[in-house]
PDB file of N, CA and C in Angstrom:
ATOM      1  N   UNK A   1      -4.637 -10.574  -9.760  1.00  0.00           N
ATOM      2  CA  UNK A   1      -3.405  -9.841  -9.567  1.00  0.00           C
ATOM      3  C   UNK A   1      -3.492  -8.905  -8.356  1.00  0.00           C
ATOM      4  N   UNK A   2      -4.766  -8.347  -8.349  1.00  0.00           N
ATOM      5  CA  UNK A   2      -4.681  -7.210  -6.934  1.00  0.00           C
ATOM      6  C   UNK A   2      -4.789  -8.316  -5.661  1.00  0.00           C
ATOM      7  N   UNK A   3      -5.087  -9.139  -5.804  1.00  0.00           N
ATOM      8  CA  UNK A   3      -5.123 -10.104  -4.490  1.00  0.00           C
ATOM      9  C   UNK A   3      -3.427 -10.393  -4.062  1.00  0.00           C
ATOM     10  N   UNK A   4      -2.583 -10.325  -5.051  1.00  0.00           N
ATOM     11  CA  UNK A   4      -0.949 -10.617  -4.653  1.00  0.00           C
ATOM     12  C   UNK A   4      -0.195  -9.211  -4.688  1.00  0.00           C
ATOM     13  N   UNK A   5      -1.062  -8.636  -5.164  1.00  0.00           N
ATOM     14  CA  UNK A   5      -0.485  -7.110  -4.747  1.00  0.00           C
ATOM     15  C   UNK A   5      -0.889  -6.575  -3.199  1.00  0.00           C
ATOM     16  N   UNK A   6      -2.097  -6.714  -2.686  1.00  0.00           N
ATOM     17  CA  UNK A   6      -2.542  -6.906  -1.818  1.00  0.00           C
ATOM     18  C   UNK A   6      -2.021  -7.558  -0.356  1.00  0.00           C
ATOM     19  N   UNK A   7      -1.025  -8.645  -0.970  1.00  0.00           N
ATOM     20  CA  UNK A   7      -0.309  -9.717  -0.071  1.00  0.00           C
ATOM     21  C   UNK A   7       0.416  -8.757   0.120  1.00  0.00           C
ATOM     22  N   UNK A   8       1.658  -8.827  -1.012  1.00  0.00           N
ATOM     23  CA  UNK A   8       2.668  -7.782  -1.020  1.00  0.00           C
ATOM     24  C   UNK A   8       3.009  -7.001   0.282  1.00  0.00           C
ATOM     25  N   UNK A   9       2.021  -6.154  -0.023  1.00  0.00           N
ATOM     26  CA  UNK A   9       1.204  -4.826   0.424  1.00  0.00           C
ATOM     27  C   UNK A   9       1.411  -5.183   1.836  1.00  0.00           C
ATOM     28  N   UNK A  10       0.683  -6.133   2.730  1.00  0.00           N
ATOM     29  CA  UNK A  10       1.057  -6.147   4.038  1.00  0.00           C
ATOM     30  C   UNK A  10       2.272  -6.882   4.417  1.00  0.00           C
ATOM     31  N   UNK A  11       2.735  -7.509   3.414  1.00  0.00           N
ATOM     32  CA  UNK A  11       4.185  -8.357   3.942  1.00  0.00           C
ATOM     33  C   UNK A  11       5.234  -7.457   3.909  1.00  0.00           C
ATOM     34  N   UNK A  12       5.033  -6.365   2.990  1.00  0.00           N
ATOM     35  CA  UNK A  12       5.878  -5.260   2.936  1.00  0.00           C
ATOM     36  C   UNK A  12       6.115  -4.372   4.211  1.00  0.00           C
ATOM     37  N   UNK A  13       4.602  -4.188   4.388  1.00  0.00           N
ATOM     38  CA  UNK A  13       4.375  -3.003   5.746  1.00  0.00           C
ATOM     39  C   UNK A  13       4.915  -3.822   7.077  1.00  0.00           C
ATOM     40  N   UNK A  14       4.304  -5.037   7.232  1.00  0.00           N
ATOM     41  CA  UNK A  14       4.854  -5.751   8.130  1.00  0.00           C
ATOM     42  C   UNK A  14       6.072  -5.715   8.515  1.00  0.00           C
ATOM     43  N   UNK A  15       7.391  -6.218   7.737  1.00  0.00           N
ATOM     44  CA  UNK A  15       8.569  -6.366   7.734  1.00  0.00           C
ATOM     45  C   UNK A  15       8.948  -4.809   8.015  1.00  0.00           C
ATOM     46  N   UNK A  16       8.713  -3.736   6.975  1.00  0.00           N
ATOM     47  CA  UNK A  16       9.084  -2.686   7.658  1.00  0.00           C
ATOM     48  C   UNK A  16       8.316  -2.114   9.162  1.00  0.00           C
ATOM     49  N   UNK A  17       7.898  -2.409   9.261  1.00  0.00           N
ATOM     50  CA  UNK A  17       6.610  -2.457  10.943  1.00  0.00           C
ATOM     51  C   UNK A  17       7.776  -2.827  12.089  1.00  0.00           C
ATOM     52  N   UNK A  18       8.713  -3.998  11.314  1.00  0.00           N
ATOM     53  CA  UNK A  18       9.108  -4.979  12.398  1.00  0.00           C
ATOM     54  C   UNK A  18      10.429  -4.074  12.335  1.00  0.00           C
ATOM     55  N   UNK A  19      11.665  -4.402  11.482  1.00  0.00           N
ATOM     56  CA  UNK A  19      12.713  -3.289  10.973  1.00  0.00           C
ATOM     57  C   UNK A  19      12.178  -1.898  12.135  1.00  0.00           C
ATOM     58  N   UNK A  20      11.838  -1.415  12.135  1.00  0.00           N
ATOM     59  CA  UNK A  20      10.965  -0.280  12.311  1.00  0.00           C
ATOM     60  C   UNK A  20      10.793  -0.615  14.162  1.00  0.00           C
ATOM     61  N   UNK A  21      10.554  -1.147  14.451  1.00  0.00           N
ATOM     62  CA  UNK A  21      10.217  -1.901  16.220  1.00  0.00           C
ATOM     63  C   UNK A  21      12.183  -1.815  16.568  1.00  0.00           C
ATOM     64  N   UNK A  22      12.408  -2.870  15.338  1.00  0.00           N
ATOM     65  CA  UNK A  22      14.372  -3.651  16.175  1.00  0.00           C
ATOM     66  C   UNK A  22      15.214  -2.608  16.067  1.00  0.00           C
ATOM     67  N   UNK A  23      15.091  -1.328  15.035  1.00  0.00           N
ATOM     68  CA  UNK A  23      16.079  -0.202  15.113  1.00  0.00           C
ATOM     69  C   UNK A  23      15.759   1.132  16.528  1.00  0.00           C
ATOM     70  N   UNK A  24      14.688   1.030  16.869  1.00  0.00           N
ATOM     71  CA  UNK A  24      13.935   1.870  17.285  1.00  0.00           C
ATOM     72  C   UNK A  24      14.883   2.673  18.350  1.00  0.00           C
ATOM     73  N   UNK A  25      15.276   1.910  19.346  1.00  0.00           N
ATOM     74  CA  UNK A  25      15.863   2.026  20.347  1.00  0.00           C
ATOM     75  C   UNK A  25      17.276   2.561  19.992  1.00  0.00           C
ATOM     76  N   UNK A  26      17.929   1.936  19.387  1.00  0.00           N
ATOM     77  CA  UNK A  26      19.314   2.306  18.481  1.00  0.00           C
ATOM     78  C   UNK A  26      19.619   3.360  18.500  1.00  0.00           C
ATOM     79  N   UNK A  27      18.608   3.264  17.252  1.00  0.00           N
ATOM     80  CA  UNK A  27      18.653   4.827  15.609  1.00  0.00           C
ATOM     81  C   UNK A  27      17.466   5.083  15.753  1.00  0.00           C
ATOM     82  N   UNK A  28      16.779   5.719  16.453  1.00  0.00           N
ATOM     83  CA  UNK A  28      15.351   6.553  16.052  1.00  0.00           C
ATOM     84  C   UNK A  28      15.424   6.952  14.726  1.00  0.00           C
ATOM     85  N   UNK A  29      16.089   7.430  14.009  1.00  0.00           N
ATOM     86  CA  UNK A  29      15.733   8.414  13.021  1.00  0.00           C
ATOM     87  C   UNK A  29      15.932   6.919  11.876  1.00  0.00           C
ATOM     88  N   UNK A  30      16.807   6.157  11.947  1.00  0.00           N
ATOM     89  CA  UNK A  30      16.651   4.812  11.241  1.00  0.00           C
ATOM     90  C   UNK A  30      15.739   4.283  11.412  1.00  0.00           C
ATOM     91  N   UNK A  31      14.908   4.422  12.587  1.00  0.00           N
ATOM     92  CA  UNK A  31      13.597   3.152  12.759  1.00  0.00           C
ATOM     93  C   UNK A  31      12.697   3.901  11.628  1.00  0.00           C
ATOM     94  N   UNK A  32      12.431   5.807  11.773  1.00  0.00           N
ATOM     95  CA  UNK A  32      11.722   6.446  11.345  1.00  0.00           C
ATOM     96  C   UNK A  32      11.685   6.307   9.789  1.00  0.00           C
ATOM     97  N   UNK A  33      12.894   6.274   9.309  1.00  0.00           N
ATOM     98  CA  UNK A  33      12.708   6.320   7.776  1.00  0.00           C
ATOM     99  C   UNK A  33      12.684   4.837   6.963  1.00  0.00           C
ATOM    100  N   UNK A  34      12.564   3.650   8.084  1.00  0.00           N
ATOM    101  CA  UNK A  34      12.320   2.302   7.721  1.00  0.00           C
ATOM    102  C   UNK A  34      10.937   2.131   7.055  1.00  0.00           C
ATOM    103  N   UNK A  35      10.366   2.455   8.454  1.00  0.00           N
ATOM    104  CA  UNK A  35       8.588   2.646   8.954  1.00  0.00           C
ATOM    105  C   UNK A  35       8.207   3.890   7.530  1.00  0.00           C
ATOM    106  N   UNK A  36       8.483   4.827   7.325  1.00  0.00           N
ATOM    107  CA  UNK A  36       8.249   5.510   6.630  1.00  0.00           C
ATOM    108  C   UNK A  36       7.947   5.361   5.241  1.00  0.00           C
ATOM    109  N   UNK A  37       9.748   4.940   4.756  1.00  0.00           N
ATOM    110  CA  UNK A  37       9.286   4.083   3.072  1.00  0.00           C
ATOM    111  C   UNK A  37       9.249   3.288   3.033  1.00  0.00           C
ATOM    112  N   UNK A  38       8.937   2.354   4.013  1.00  0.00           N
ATOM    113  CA  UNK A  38       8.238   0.849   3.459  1.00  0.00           C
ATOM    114  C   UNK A  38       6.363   1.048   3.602  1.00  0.00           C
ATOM    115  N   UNK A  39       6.116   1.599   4.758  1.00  0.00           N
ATOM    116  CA  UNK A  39       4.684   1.507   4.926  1.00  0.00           C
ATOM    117  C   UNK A  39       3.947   2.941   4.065  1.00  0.00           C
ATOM    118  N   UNK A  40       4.492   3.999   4.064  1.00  0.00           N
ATOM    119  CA  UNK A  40       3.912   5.041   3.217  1.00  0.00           C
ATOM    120  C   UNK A  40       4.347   4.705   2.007  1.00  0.00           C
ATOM    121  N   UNK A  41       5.665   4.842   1.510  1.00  0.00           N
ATOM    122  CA  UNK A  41       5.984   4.923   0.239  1.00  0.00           C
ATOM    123  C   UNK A  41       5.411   3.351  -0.457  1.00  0.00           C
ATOM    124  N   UNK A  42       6.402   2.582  -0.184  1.00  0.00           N
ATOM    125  CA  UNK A  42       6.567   0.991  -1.045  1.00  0.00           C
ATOM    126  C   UNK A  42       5.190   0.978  -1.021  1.00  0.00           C
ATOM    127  N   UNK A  43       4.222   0.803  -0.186  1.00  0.00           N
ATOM    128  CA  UNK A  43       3.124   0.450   0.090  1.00  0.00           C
ATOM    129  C   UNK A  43       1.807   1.419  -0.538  1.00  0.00           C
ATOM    130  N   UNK A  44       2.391   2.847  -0.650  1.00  0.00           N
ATOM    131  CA  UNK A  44       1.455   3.644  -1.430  1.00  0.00           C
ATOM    132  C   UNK A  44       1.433   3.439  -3.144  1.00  0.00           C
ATOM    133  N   UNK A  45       2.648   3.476  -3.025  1.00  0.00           N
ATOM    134  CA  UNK A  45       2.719   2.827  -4.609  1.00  0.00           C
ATOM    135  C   UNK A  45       1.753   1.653  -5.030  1.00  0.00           C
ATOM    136  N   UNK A  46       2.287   0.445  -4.383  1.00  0.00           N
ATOM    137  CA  UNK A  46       1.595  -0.973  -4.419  1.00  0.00           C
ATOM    138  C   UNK A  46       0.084  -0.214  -4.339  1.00  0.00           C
ATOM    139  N   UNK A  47      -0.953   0.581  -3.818  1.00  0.00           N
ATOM    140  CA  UNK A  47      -2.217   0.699  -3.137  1.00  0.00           C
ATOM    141  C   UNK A  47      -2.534   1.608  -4.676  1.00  0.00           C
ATOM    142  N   UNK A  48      -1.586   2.557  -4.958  1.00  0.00           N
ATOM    143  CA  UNK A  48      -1.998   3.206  -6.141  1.00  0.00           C
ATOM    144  C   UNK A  48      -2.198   1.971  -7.671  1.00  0.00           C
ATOM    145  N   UNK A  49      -1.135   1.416  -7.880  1.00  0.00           N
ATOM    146  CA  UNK A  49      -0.493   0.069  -8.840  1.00  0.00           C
ATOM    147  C   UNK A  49      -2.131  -0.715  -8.756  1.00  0.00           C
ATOM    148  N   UNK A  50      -2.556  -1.043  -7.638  1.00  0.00           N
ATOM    149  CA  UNK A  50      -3.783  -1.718  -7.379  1.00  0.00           C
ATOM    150  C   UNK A  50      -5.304  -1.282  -7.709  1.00  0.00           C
ATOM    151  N   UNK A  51      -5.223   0.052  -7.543  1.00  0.00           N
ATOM    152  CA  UNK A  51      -6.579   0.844  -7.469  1.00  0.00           C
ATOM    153  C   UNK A  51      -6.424   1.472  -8.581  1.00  0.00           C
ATOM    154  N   UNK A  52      -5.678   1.740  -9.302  1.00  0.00           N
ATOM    155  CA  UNK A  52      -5.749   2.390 -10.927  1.00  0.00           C
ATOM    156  C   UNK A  52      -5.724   1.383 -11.957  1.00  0.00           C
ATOM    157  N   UNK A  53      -4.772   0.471 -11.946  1.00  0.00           N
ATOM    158  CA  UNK A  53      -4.262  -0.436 -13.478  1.00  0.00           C
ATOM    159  C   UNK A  53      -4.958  -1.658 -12.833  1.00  0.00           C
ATOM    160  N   UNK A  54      -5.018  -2.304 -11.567  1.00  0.00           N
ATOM    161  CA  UNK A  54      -5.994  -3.710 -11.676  1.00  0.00           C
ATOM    162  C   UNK A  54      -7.022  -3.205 -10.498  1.00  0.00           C
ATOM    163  N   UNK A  55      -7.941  -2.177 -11.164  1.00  0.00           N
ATOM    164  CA  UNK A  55      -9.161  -1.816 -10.473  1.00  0.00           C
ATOM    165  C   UNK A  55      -9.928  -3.160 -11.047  1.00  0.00           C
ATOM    166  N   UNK A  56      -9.909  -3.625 -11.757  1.00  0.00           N
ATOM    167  CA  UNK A  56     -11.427  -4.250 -12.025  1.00  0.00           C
ATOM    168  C   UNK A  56     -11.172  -5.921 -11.183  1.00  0.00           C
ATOM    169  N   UNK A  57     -10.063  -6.096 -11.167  1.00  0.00           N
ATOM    170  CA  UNK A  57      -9.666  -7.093  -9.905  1.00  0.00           C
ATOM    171  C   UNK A  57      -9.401  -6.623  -8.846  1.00  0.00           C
ATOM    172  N   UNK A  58      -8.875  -5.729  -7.977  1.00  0.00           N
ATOM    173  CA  UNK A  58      -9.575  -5.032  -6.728  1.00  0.00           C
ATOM    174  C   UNK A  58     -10.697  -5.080  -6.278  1.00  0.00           C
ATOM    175  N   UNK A  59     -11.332  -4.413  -7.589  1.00  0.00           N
ATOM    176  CA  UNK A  59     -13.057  -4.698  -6.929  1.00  0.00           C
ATOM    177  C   UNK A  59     -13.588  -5.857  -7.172  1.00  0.00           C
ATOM    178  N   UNK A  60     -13.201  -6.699  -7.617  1.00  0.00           N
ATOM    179  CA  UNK A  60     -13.615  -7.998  -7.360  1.00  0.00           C
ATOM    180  C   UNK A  60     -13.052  -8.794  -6.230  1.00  0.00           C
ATOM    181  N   UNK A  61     -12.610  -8.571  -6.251  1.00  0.00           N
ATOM    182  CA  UNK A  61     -11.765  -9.047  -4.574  1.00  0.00           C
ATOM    183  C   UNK A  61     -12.454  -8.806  -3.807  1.00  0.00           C
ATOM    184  N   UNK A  62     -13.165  -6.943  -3.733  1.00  0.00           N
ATOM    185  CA  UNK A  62     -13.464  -6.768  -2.411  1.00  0.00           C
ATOM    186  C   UNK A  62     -15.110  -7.133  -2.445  1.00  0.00           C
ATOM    187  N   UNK A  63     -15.794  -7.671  -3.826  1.00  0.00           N
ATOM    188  CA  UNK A  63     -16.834  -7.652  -3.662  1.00  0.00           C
ATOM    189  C   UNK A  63     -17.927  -6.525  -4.465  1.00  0.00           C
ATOM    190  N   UNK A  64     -17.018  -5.345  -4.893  1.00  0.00           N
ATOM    191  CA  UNK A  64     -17.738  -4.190  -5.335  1.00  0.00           C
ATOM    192  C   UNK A  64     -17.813  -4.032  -7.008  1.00  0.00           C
ATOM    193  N   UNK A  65     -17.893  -4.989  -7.690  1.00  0.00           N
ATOM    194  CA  UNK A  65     -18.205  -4.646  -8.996  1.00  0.00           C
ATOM    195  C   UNK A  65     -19.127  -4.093  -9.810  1.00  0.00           C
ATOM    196  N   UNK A  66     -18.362  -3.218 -10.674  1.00  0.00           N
ATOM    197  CA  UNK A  66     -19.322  -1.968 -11.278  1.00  0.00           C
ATOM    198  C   UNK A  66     -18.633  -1.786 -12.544  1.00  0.00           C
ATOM    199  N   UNK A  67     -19.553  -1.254 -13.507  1.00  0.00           N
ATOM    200  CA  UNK A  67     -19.463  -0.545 -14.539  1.00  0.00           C
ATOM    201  C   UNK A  67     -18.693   0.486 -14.819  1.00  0.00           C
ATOM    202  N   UNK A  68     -18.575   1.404 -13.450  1.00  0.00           N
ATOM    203  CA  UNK A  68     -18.045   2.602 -13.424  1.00  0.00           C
ATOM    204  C   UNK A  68     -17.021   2.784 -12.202  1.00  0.00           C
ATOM    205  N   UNK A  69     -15.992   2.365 -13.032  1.00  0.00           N
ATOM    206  CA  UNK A  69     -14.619   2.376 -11.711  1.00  0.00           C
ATOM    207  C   UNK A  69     -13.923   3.602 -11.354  1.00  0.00           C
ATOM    208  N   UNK A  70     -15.298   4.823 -11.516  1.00  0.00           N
ATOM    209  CA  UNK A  70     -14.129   6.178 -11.017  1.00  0.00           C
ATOM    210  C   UNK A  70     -13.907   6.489  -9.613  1.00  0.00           C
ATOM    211  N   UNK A  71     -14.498   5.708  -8.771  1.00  0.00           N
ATOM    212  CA  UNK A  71     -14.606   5.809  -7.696  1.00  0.00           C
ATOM    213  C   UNK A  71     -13.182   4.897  -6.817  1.00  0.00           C
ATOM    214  N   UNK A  72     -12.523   4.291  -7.845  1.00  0.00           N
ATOM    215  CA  UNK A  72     -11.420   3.138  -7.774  1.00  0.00           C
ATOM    216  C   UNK A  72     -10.259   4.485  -7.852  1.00  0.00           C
ATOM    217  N   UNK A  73     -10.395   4.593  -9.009  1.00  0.00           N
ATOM    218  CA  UNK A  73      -9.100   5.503  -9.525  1.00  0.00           C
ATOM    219  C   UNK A  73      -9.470   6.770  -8.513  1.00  0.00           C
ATOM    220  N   UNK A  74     -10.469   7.163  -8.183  1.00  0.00           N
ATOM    221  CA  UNK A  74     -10.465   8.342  -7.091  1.00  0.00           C
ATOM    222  C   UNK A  74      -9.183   7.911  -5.611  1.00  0.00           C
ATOM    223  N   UNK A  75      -9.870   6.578  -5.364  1.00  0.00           N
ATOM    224  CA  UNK A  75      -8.819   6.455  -4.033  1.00  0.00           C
ATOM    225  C   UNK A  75      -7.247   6.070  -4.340  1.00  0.00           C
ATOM    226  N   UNK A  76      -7.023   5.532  -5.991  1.00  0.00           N
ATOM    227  CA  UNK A  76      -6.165   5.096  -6.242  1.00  0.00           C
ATOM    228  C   UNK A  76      -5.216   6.363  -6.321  1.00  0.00           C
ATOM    229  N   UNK A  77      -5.623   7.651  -6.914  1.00  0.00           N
ATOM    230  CA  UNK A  77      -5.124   9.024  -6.634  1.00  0.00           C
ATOM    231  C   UNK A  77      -5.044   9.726  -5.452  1.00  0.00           C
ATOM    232  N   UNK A  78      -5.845   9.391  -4.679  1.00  0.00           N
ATOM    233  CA  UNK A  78      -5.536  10.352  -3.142  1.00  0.00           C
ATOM    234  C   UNK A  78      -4.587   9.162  -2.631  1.00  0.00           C
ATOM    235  N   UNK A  79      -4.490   7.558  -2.793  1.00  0.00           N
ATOM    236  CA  UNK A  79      -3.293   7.412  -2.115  1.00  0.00           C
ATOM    237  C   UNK A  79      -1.913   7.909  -2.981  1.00  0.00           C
ATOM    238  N   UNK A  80      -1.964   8.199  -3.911  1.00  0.00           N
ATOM    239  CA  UNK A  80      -0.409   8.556  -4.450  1.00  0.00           C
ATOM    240  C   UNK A  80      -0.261   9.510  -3.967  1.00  0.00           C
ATOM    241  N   UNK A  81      -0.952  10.569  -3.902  1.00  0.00           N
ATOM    242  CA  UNK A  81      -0.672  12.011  -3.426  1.00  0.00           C
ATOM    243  C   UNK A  81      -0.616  11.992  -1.845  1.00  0.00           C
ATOM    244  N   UNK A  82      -1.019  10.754  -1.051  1.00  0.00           N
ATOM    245  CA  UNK A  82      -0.342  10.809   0.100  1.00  0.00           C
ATOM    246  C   UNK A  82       1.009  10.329   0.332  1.00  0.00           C
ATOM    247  N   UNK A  83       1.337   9.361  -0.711  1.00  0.00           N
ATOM    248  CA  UNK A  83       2.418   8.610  -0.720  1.00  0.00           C
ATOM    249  C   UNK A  83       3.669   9.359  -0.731  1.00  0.00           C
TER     250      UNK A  83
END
């Protein structure tokens, strides 16, 4: 599941990346709040969603499996609170 959350995750940022490039010139302040809640918000969510509730598939994904996933939910909390 964190591997399609993961997808998500950059197809999301992407599209707003791009949104975010084609308004730019326009609407600055439209490009700004494209880029904004798609890549901070939508995407912090998805990064929190990933690193708290499917930590133990995260870290298998990335390779890091352990016993003790507080180190998961640590980053899974500093991204919400950046989000």
């Amino acid at each position: 599941m964190a591997r399609w959350i993961s997808i998500a995750s950059m197809v999301i940022g992407g599209v707003g990346i791009f949104f975010g490039f084609y308004y730019l010139a326009r609407a600055p302040q439209t490009s700004l709040s494209i880029v904004t809640a798609t890549t901070v918000g939508i995407v912090g969510v998805l990064a929190f969603v990933r690193h708290v509730v499917f930590h133990k598939s995260d870290a298998a994904r990335l390779g890091w499996e352990t016993d003790r996933p507080d180190w998961m939910f640590e980053v899974g909390f500093r991204t919400w609170r950046l989000a």
